[in-house]
C-alpha atoms as a PDB file:
ATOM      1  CA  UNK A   1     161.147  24.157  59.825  1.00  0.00           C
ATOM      2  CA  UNK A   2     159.867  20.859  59.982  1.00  0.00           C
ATOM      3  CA  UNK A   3     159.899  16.653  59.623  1.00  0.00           C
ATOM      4  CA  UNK A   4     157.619  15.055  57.538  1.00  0.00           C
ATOM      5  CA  UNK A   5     157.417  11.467  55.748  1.00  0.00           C
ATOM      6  CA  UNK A   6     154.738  10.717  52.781  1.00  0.00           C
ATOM      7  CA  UNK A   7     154.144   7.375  52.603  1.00  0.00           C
ATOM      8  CA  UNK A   8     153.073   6.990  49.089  1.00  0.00           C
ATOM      9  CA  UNK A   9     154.005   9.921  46.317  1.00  0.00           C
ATOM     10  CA  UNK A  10     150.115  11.211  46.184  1.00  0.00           C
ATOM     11  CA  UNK A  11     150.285  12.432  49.465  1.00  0.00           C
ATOM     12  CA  UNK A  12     153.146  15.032  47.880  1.00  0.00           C
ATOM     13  CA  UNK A  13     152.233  17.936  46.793  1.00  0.00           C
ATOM     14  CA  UNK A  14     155.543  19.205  44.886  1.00  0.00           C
ATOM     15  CA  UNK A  15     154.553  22.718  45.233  1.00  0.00           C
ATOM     16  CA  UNK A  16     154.060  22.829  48.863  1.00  0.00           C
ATOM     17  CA  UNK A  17     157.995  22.269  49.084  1.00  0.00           C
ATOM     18  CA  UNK A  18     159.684  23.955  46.866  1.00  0.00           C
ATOM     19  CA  UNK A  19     161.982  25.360  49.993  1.00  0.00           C
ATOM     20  CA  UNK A  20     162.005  21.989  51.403  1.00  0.00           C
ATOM     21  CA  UNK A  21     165.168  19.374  51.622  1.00  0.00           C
ATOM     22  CA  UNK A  22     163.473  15.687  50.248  1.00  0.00           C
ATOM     23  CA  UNK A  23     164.870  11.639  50.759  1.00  0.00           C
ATOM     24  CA  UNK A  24     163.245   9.797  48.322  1.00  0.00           C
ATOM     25  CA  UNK A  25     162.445   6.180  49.143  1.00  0.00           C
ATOM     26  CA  UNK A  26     162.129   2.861  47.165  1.00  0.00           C
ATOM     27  CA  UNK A  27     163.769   0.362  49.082  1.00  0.00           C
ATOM     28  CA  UNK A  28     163.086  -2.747  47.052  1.00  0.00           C
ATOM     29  CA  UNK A  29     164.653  -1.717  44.532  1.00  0.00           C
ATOM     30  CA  UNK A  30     165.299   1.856  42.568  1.00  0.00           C
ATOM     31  CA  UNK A  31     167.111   3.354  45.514  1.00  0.00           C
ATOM     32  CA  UNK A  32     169.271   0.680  45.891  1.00  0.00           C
ATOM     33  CA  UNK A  33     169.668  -0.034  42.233  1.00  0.00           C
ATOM     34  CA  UNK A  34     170.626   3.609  41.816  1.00  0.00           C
ATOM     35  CA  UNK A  35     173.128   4.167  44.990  1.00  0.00           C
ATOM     36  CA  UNK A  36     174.859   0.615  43.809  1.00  0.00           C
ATOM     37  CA  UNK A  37     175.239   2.079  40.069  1.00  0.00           C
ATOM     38  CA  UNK A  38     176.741   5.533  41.166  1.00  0.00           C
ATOM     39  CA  UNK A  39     179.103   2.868  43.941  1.00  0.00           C
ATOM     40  CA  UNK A  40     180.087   0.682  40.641  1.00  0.00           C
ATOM     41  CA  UNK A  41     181.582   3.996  38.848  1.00  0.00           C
ATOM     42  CA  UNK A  42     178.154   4.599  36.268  1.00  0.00           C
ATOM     43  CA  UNK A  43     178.590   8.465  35.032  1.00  0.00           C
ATOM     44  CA  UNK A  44     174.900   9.183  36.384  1.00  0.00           C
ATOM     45  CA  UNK A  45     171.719   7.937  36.716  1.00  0.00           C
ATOM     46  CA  UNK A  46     168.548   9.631  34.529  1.00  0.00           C
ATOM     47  CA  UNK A  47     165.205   8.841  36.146  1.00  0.00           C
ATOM     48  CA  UNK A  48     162.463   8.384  33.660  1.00  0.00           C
ATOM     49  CA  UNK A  49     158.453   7.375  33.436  1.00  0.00           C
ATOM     50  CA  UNK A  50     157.954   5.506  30.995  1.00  0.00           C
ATOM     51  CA  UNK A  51     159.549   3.095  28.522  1.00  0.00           C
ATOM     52  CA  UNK A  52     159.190   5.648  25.519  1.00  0.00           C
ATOM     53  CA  UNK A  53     161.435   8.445  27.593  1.00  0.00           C
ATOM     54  CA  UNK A  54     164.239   5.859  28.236  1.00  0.00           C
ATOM     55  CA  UNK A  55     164.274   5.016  24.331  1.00  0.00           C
ATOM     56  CA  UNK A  56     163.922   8.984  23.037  1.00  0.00           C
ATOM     57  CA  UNK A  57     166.798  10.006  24.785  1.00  0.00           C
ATOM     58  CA  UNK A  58     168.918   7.001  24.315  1.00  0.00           C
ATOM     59  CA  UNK A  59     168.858   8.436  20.614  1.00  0.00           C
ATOM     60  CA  UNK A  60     170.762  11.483  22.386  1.00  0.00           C
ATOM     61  CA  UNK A  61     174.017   8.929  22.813  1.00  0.00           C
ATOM     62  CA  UNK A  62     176.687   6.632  21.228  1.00  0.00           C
ATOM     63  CA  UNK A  63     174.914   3.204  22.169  1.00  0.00           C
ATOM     64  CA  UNK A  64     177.783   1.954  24.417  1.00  0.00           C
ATOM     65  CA  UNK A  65     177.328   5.231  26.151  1.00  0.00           C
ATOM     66  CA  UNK A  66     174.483   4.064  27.848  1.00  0.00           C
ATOM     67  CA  UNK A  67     172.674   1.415  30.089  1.00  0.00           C
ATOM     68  CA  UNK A  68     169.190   0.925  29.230  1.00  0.00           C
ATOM     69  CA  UNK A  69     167.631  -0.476  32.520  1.00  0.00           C
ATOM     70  CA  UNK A  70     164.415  -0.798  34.238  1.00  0.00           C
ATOM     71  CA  UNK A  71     161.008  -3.042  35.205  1.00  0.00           C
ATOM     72  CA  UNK A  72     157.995  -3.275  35.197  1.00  0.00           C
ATOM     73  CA  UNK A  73     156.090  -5.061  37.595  1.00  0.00           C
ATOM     74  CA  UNK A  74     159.328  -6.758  39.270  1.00  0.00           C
ATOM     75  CA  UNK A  75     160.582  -8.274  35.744  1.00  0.00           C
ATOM     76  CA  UNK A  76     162.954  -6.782  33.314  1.00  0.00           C
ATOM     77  CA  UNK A  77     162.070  -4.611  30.205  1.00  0.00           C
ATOM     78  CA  UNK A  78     162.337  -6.859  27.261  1.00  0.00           C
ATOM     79  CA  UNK A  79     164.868  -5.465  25.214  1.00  0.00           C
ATOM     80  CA  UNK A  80     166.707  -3.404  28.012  1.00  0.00           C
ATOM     81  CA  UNK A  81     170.238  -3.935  28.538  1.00  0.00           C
ATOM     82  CA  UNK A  82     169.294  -4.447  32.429  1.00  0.00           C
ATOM     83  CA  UNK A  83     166.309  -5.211  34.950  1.00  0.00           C
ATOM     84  CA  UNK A  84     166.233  -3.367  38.059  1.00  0.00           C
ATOM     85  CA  UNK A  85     168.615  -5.624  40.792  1.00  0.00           C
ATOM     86  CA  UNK A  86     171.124  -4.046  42.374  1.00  0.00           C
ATOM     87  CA  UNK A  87     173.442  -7.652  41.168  1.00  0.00           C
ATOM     88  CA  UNK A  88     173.155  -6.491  37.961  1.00  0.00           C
ATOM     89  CA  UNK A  89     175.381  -3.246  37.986  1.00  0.00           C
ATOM     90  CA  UNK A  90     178.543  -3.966  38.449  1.00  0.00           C
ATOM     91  CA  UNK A  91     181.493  -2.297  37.776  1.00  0.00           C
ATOM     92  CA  UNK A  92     182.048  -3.801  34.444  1.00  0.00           C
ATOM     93  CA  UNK A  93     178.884  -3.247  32.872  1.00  0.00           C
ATOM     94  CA  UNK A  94     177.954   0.299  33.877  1.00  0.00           C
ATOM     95  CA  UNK A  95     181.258   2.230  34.500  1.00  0.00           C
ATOM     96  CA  UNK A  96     181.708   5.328  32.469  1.00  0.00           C
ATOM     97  CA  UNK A  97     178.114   4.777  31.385  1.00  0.00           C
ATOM     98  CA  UNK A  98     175.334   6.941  31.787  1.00  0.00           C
ATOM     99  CA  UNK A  99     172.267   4.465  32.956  1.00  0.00           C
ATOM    100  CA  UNK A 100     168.564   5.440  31.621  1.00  0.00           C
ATOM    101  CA  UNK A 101     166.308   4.307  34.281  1.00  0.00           C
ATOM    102  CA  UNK A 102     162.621   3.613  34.409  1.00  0.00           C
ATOM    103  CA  UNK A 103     160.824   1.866  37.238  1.00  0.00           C
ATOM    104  CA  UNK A 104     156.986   0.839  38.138  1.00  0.00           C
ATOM    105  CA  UNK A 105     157.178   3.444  41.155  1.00  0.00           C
ATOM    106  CA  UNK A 106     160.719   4.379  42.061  1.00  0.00           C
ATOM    107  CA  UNK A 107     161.944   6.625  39.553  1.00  0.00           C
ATOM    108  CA  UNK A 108     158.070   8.233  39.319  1.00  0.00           C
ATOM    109  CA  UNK A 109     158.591   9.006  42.881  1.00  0.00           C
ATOM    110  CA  UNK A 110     161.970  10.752  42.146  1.00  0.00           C
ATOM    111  CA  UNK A 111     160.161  12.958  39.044  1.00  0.00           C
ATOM    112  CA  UNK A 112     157.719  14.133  41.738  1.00  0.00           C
ATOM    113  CA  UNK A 113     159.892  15.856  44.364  1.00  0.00           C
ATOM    114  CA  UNK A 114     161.921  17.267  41.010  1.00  0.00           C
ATOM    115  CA  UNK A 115     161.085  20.747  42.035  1.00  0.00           C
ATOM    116  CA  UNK A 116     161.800  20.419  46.034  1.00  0.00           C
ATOM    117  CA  UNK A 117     165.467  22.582  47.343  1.00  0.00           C
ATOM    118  CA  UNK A 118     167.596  19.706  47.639  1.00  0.00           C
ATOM    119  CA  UNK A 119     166.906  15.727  46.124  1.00  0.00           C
ATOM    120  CA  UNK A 120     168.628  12.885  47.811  1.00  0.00           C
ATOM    121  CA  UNK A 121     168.106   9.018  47.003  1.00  0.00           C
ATOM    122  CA  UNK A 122     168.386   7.254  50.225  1.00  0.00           C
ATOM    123  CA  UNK A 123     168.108   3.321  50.613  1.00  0.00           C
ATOM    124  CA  UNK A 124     169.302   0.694  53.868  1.00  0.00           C
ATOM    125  CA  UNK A 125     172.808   0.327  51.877  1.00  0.00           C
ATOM    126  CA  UNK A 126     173.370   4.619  51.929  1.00  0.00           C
ATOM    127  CA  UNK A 127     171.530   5.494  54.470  1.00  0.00           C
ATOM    128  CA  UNK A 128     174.602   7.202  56.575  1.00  0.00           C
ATOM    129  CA  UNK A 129     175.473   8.986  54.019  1.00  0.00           C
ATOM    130  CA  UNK A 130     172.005  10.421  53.215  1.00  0.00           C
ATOM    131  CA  UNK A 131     171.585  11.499  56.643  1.00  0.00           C
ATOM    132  CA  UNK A 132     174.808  13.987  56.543  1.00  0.00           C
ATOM    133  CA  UNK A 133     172.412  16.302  53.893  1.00  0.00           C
ATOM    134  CA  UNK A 134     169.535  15.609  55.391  1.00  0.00           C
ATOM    135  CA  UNK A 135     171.111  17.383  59.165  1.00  0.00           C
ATOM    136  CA  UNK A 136     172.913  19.948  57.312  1.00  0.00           C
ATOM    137  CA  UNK A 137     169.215  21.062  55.693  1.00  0.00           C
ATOM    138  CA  UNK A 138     167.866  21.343  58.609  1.00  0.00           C
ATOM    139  CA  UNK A 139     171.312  23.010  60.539  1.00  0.00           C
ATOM    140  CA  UNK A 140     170.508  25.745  57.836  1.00  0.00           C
ATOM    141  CA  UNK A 141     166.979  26.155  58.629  1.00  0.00           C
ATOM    142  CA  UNK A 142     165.437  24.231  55.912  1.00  0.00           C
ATOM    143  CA  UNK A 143     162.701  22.037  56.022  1.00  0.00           C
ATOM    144  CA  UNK A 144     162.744  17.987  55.415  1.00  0.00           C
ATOM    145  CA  UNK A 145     160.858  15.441  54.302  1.00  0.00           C
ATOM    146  CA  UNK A 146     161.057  12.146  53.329  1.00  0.00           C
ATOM    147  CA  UNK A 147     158.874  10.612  50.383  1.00  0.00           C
ATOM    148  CA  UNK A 148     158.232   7.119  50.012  1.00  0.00           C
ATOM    149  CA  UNK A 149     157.740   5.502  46.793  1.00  0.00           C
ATOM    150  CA  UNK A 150     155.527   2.357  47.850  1.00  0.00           C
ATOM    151  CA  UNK A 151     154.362  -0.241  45.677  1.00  0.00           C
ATOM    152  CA  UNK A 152     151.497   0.668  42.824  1.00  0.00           C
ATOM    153  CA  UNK A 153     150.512   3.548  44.564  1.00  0.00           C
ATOM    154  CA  UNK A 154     149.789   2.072  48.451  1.00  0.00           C
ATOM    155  CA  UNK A 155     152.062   2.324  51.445  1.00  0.00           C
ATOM    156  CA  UNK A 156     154.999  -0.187  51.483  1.00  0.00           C
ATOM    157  CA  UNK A 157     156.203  -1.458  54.663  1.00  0.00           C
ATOM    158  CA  UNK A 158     159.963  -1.402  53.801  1.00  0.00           C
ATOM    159  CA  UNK A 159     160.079   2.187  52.539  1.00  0.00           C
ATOM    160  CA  UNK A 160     158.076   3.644  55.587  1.00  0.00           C
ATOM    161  CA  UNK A 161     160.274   1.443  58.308  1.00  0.00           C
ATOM    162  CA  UNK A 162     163.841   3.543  56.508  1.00  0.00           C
ATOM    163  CA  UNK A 163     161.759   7.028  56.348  1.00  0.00           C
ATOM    164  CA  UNK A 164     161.130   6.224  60.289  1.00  0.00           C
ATOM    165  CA  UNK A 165     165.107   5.587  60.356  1.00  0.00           C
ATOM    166  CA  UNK A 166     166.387   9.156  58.713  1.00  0.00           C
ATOM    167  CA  UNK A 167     163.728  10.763  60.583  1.00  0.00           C
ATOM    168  CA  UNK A 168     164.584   9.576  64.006  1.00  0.00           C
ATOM    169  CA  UNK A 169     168.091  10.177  63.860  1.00  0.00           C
ATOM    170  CA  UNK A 170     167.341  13.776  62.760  1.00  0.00           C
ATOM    171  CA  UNK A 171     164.794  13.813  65.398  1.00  0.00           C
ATOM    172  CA  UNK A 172     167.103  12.461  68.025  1.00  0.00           C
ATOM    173  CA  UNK A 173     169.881  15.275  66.854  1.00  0.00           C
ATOM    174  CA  UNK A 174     167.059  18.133  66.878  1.00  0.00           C
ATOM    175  CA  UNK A 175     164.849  17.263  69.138  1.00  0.00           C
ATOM    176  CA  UNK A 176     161.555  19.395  69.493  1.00  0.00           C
ATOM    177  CA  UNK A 177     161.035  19.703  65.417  1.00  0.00           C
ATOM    178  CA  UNK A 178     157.387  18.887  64.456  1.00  0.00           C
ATOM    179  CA  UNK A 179     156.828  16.257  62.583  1.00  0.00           C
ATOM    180  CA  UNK A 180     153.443  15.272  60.803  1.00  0.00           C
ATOM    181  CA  UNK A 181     151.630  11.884  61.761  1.00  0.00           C
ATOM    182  CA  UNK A 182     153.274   9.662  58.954  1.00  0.00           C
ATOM    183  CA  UNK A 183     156.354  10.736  60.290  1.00  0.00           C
ATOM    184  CA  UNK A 184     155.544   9.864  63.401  1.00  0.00           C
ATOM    185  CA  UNK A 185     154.172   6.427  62.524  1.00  0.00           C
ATOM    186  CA  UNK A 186     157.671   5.868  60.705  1.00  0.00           C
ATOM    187  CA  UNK A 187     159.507   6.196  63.492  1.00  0.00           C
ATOM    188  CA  UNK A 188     157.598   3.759  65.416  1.00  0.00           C
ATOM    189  CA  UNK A 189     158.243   1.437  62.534  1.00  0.00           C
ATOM    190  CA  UNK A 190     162.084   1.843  62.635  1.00  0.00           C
ATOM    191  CA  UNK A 191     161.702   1.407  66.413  1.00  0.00           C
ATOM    192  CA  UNK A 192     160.043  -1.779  65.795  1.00  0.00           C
ATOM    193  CA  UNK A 193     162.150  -3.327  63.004  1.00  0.00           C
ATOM    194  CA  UNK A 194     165.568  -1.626  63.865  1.00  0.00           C
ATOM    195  CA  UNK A 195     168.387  -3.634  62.073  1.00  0.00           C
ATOM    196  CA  UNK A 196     166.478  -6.355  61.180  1.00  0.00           C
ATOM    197  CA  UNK A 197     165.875  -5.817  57.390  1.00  0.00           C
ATOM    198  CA  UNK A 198     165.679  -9.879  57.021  1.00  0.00           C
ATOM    199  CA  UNK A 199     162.447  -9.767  58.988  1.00  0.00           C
ATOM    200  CA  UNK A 200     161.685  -6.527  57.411  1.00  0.00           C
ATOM    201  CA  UNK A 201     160.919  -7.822  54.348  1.00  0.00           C
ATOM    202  CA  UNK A 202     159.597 -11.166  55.569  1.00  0.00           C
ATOM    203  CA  UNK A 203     156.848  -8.863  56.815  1.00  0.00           C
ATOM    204  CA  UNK A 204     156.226  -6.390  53.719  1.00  0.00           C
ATOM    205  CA  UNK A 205     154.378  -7.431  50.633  1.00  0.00           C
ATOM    206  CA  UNK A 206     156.558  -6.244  48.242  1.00  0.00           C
ATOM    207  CA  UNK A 207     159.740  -7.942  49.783  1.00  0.00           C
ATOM    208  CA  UNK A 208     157.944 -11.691  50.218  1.00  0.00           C
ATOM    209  CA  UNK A 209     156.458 -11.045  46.409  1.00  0.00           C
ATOM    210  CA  UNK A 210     160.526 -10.464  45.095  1.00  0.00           C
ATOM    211  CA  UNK A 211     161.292 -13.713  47.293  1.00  0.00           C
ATOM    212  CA  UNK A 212     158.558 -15.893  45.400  1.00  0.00           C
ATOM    213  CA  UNK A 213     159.896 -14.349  42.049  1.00  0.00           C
ATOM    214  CA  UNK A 214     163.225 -15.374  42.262  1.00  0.00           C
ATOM    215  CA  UNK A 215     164.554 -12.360  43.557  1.00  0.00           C
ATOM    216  CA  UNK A 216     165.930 -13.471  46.803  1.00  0.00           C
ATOM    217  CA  UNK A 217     169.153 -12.070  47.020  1.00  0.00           C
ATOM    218  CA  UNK A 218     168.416  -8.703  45.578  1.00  0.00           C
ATOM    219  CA  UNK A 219     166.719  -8.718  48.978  1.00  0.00           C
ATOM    220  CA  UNK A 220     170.083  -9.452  50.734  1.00  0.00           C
ATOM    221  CA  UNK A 221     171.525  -6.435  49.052  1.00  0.00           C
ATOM    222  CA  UNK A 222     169.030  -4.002  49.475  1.00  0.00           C
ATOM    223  CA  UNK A 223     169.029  -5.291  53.106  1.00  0.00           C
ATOM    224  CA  UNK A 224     172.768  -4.180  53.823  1.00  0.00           C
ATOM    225  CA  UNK A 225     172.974  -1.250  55.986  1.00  0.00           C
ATOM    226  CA  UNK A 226     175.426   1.012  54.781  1.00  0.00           C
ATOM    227  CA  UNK A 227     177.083  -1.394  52.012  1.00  0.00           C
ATOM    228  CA  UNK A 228     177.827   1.502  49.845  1.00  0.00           C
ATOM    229  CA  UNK A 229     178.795   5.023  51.629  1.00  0.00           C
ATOM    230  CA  UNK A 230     177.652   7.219  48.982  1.00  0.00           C
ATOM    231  CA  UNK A 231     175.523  10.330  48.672  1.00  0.00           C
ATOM    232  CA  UNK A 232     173.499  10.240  45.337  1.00  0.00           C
ATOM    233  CA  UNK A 233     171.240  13.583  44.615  1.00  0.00           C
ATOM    234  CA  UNK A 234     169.156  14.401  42.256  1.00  0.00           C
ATOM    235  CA  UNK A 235     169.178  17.533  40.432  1.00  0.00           C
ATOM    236  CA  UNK A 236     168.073  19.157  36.668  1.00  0.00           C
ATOM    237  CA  UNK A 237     167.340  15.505  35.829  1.00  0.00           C
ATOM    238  CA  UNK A 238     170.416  13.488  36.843  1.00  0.00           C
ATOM    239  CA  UNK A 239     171.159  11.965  39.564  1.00  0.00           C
ATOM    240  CA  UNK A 240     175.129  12.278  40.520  1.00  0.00           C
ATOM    241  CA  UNK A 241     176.990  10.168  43.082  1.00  0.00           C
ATOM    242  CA  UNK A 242     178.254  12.567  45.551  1.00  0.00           C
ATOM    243  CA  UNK A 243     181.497  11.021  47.929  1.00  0.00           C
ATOM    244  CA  UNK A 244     181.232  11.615  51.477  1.00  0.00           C
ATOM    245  CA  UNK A 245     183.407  13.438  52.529  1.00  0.00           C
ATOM    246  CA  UNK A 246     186.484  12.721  55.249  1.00  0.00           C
ATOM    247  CA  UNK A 247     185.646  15.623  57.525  1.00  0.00           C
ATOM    248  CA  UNK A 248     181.843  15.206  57.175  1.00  0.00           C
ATOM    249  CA  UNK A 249     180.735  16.564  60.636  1.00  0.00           C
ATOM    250  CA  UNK A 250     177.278  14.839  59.947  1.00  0.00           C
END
């Protein structure tokens, strides 16, 4: 039983954890698209690669059964019902609807830890309610990890800085765990950065690339610690909101 973070989905290797309990990361912006979705009443959430996999199984529904969303690159899919900004799901656009998701790295990231125990989507605005799963893994002797999505493949500051956050507080509840040496780097980033997600993102690439492409407030709301207090997990392809419950212990 053990703590682990990998900062960029290469570093995973999915069948090395088939027992294990996995957070998967993309702060700016899948995880916090998806959590704010599930939050706005959206049926579920389908993770996909590529454009071609959002349009084949769109096929599969009544068209105002679904939300056809995702980027590429930061920008919107031209022709997609939505881009990937948190703003853009609201209750009135996605509730009842079953959104069809494909993004530059989160949703990739998500298809890679498919096979892992347990699949939670963690971002700053859920990131409570991710940690009640994430204790109750390791409470039953399980394994966790956390797997960041980062940006084209490299390590993004953002996504490390909230693996460092679920992995400290697990850390500080069972102490003595070992941990691997991107986990311990991420905690050293949350130590650093703490609350501060404004100077967070000032400091990572990604986040000051959004800012000069318009995208300033998607930064606010991917910024907001605990905004939405809802588990979202991933499992045989769907990803479910899952409400916390009112006698959590975790």
């Amino acid at each position: 039983m053990r703590l682990d973070a990998y900062l960029t989905p290469s570093a995973f290797v999915p069948t090395a954890h088939a027992g294990t309990v996995v957070a998967v990361v993309d702060v700016l912006r899948a995880s916090t698209t998806i959590v704010t979705a599930l939050a706005a009443g959206a049926r579920s959430v389908i993770p996909f690669a590529d454009t071609d996999g959002v349009l084949r199984t769109a096929r599969n529904f009544a068209r105002g059964e679904v939300v056809l969303a995702g980027e590429r690159h930061m920008h919107a899919i031209e022709g997609f019902d939505r881009g990937n900004s948190p703003r853009e799901f609201v209750a009135d656009g996605v509730a009842g609807r079953t959104v069809l998701l494909t993004t530059t790295n989160g949703t990739r990231a998500l298809l890679a830890a498919h096979d892992a125990a347990a699949v939670w989507v963690a971002g700053f605005v859920n990131v409570a309610a991710t940690l009640g799963p994430l204790l109750d893994a390791i409470d039953r002797g399980q394994s966790v990890a956390v797997l960041c999505a980062g940006r084209d493949g490299q390590f993004a500051l953002e996504d490390a800085t909230l693996a460092g956050r679920l992995l400290d507080a697990i850390a500080t509840a069972c102490p003595g765990l070992p941990m691997n040496d991107a986990a311990a780097t991420a905690r050293l980033l949350h130590e650093r950065y703490g609350d501060d997600t404004a100077r967070l993102f000032a400091d990572a690439e990604h986040g000051r690339a959004l800012a000069d492409a318009g995208f300033g407030d998607d930064l606010r709301a991917c910024g907001a610690i605990d905004a939405q207090p809802l588990r979202c997990r991933y499992r045989d392809h769907v990803i479910l909101g899952v409400p916390v419950p009112a006698a959590a212990t975790h």
